[in-house]
C-alpha atoms as a PDB file:
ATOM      1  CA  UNK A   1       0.000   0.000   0.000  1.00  0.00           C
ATOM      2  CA  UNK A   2       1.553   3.478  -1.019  1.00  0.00           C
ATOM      3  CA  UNK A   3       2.177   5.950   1.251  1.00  0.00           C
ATOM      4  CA  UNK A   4       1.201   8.984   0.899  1.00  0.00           C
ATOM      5  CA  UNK A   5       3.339  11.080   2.765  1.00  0.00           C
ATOM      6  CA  UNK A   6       6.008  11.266   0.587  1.00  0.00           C
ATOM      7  CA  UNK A   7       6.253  10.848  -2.997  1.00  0.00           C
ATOM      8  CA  UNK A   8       6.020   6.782  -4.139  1.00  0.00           C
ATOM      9  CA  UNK A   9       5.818   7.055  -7.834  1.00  0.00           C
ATOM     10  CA  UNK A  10       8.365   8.279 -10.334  1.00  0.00           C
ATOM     11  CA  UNK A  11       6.036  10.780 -11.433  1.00  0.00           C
ATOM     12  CA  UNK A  12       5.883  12.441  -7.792  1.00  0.00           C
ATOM     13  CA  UNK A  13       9.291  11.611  -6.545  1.00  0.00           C
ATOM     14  CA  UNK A  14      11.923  12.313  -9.742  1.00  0.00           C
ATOM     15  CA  UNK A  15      10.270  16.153  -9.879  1.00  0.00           C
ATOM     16  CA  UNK A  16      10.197  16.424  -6.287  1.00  0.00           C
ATOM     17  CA  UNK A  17      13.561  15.383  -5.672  1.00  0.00           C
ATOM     18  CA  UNK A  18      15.023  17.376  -8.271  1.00  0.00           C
ATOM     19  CA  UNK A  19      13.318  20.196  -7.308  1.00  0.00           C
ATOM     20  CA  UNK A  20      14.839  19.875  -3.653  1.00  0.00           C
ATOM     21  CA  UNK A  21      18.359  19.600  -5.233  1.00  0.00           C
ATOM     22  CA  UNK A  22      17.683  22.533  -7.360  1.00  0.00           C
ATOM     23  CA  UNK A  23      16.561  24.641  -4.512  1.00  0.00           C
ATOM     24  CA  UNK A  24      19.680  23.802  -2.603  1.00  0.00           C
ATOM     25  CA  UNK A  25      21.311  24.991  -5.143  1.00  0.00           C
ATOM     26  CA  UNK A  26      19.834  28.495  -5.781  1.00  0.00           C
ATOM     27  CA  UNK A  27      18.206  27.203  -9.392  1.00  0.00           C
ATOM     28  CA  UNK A  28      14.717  28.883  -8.953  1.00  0.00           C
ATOM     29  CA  UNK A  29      14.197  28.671 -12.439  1.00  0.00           C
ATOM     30  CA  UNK A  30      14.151  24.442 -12.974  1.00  0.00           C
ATOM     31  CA  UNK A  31      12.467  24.278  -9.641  1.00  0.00           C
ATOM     32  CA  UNK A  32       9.401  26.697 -10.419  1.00  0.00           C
ATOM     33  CA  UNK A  33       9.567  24.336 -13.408  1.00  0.00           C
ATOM     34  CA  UNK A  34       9.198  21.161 -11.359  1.00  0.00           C
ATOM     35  CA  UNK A  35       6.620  22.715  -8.906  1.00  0.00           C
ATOM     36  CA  UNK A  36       4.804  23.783 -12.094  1.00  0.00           C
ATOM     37  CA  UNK A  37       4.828  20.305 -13.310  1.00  0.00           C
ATOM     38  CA  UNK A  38       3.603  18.757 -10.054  1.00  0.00           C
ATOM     39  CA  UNK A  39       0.885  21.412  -9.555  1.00  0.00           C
ATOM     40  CA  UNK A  40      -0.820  20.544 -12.466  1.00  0.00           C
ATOM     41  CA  UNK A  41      -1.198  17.014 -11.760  1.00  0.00           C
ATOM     42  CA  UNK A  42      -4.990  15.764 -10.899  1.00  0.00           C
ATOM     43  CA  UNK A  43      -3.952  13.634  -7.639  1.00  0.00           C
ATOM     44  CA  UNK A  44      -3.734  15.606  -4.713  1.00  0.00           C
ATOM     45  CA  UNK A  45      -0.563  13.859  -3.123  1.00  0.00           C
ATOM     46  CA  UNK A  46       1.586  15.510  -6.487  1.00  0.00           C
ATOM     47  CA  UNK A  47      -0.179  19.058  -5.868  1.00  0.00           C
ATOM     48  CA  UNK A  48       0.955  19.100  -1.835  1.00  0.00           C
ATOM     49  CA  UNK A  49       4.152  18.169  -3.392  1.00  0.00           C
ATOM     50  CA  UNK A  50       4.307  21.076  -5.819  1.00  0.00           C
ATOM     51  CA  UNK A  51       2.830  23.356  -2.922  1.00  0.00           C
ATOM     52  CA  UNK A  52       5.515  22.213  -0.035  1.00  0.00           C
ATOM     53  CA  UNK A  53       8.034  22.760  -3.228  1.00  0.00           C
ATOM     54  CA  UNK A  54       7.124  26.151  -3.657  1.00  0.00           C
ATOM     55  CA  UNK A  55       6.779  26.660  -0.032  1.00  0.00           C
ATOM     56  CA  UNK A  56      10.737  25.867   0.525  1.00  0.00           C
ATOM     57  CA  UNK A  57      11.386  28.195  -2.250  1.00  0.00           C
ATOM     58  CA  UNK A  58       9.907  31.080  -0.476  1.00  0.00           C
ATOM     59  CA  UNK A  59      12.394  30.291   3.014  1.00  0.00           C
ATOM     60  CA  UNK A  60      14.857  30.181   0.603  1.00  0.00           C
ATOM     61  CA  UNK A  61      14.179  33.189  -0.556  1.00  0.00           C
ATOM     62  CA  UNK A  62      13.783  34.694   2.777  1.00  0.00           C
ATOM     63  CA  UNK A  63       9.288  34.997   2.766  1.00  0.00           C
ATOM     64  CA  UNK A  64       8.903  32.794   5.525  1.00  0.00           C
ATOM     65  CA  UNK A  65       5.137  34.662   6.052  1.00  0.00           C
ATOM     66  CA  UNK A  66       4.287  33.396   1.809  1.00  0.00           C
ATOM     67  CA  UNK A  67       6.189  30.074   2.499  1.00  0.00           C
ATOM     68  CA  UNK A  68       4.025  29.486   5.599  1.00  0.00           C
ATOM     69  CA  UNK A  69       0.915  30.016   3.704  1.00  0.00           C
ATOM     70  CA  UNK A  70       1.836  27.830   1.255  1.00  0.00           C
ATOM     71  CA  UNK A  71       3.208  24.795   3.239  1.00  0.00           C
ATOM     72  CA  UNK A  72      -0.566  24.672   5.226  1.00  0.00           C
ATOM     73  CA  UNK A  73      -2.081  24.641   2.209  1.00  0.00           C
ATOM     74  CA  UNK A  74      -0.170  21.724   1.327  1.00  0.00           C
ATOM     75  CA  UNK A  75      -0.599  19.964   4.522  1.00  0.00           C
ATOM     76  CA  UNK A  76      -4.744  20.534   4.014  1.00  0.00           C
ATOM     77  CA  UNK A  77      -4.511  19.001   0.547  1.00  0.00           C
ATOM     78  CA  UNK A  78      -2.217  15.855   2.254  1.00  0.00           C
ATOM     79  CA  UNK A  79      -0.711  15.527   5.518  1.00  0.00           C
ATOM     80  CA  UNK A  80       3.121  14.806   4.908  1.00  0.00           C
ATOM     81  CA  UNK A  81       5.872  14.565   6.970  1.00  0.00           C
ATOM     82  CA  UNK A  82       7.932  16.587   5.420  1.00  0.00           C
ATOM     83  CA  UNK A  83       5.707  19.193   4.926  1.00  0.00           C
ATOM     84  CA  UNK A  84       5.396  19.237   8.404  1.00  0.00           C
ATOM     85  CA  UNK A  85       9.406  19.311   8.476  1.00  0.00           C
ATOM     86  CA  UNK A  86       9.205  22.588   6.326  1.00  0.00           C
ATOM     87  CA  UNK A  87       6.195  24.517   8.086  1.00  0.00           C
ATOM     88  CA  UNK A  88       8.203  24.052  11.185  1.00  0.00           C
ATOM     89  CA  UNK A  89      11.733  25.529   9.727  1.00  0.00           C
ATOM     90  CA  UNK A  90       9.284  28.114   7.780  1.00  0.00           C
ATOM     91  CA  UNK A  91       7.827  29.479  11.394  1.00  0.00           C
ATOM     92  CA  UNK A  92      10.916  29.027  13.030  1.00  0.00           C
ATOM     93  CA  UNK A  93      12.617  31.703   9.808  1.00  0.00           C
ATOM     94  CA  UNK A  94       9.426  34.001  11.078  1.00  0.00           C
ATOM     95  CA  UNK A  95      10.258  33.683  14.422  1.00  0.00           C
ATOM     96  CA  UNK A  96       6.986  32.289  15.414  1.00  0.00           C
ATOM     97  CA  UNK A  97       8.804  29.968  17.798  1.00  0.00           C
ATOM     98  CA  UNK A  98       5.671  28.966  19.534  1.00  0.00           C
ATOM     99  CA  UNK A  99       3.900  27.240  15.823  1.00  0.00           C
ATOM    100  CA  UNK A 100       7.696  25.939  14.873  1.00  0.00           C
ATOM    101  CA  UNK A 101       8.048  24.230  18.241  1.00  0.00           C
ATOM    102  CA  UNK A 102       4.421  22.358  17.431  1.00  0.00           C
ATOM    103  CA  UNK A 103       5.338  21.232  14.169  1.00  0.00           C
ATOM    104  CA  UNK A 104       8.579  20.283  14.810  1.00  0.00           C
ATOM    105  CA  UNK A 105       7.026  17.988  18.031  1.00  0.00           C
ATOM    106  CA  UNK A 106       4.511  16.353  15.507  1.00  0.00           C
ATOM    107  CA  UNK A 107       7.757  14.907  13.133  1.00  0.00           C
ATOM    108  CA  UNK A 108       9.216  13.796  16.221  1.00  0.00           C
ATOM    109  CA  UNK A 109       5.573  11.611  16.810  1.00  0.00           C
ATOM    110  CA  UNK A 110       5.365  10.587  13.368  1.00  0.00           C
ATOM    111  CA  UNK A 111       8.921   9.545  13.296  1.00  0.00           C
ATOM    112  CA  UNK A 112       8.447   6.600  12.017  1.00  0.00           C
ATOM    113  CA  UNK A 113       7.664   7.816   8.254  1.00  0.00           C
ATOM    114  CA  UNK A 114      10.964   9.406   8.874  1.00  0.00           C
ATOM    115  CA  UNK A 115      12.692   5.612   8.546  1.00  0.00           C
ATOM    116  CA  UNK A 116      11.289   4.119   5.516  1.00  0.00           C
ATOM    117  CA  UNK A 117      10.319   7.304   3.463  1.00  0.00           C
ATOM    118  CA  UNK A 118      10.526   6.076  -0.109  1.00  0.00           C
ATOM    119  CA  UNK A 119       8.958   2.690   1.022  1.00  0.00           C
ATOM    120  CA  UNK A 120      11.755   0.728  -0.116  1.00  0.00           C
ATOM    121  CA  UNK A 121      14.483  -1.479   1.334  1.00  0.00           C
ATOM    122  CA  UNK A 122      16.656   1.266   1.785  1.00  0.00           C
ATOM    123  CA  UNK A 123      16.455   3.128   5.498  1.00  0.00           C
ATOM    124  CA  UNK A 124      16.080   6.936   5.462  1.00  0.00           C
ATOM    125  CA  UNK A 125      16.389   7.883   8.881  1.00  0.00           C
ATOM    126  CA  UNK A 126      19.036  10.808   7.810  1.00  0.00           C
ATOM    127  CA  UNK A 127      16.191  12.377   7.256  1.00  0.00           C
ATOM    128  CA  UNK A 128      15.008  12.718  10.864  1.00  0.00           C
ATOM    129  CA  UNK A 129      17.745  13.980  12.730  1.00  0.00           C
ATOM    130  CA  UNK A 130      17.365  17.822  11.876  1.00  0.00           C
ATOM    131  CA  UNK A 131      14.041  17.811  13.540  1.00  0.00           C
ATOM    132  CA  UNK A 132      16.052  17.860  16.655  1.00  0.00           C
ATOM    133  CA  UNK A 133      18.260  20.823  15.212  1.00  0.00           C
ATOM    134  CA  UNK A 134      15.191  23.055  14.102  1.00  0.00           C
ATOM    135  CA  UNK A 135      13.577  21.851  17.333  1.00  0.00           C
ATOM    136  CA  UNK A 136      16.244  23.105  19.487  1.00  0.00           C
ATOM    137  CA  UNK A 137      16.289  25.806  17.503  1.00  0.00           C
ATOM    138  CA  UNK A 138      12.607  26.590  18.280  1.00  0.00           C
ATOM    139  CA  UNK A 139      13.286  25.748  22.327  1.00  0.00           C
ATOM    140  CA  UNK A 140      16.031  28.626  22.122  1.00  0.00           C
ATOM    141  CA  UNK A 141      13.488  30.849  20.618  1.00  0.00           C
ATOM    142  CA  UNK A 142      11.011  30.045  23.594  1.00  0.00           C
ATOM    143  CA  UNK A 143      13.771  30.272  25.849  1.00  0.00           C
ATOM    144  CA  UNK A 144      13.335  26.820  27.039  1.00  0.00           C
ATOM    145  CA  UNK A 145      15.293  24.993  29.156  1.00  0.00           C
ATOM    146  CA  UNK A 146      15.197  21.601  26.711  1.00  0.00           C
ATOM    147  CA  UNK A 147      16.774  23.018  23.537  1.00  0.00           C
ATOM    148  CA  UNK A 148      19.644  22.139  25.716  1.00  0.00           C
ATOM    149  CA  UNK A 149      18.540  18.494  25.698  1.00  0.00           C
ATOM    150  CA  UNK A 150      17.597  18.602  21.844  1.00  0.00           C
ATOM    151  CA  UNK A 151      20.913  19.538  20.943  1.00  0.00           C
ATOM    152  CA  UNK A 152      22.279  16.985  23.092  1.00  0.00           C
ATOM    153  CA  UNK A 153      20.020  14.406  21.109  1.00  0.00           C
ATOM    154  CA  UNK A 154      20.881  15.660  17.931  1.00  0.00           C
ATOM    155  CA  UNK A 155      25.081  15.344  18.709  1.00  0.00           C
ATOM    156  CA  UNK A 156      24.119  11.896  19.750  1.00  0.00           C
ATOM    157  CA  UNK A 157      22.328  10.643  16.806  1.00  0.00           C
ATOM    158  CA  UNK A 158      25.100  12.413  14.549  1.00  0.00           C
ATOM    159  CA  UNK A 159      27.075   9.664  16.067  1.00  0.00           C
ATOM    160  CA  UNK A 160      25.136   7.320  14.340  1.00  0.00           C
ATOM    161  CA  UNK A 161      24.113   8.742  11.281  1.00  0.00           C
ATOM    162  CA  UNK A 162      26.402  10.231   8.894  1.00  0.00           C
ATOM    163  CA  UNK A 163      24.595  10.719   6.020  1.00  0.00           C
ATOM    164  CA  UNK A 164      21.864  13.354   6.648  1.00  0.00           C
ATOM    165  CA  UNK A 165      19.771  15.427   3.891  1.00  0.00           C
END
């Protein structure tokens, strides 16, 4: 059964993947391209896609208050983990430390689609251990005690995982 938190099909996951890399990278153009190609798309999962796309874009480019918008719209058309990932870091650019905090908690219940995103026989737990960064992150923002013990976390599991996204 697919899983439709994170892209499972070719179709979903080649554009979304690229269009990750190509943010990374600064390349606006081929990823407005990509989020383009998976906002046209008639099944919901590929339009969150396109929408948490775009939504990274606009951290990137430093509109955390458009990126937010766009990243719960996404999560209201499918409720993904890493959309979740990115409405957290988007609130947390905003300084709304309170909302990033929340988010941010929710990956770290739902950690589990975290460790077999692409539903295949290879683990993707990298993925998880920068909720603890952004969470801590948040925690400073609140001025919470415990963003000590998130960062502590986070050093730990660095220990064990050395390939991260």
């Amino acid at each position: 059964m697919p899983n439709p938190r994170w892209p499972t099909t070719t179709a979903e996951f080649v554009p979304f993947s690229a269009g990750r890399i190509y943010l990374e990278a600064g390349q606006y153009a081929p990823a407005q391209a990509l989020i383009s190609q998976l906002s046209a798309q008639l099944d919901p999962d590929s339009q969150a896609y396109g929408k948490v796309l775009e939504g990274e874009m606009y951290v990137k480019r430093g509109d955390a208050k458009r990126a937010i918008a766009l990243l719960v719209e996404a999560q209201k058309i499918a409720d993904t983990w890493i959309g979740r990932l990115d409405l957290g870091r988007a609130y947390l650019e905003a300084g709304a430390y309170t909302e990033a905090d929340s988010e941010l908690e929710r990956c770290l219940k739902r950690r589990g689609e975290a460790s077999a995103i692409l539903l295949d026989d290879v683990p993707t737990f990298r993925a998880f251990p920068p909720v603890y960064y952004y969470l801590a992150r948040a925690q400073e923002g609140l001025k919470s005690p415990a963003a000590a013990d998130s960062y502590k976390t986070l050093l730990s599991m660095k220990k064990k995982v050395t390939n991260w996204v």
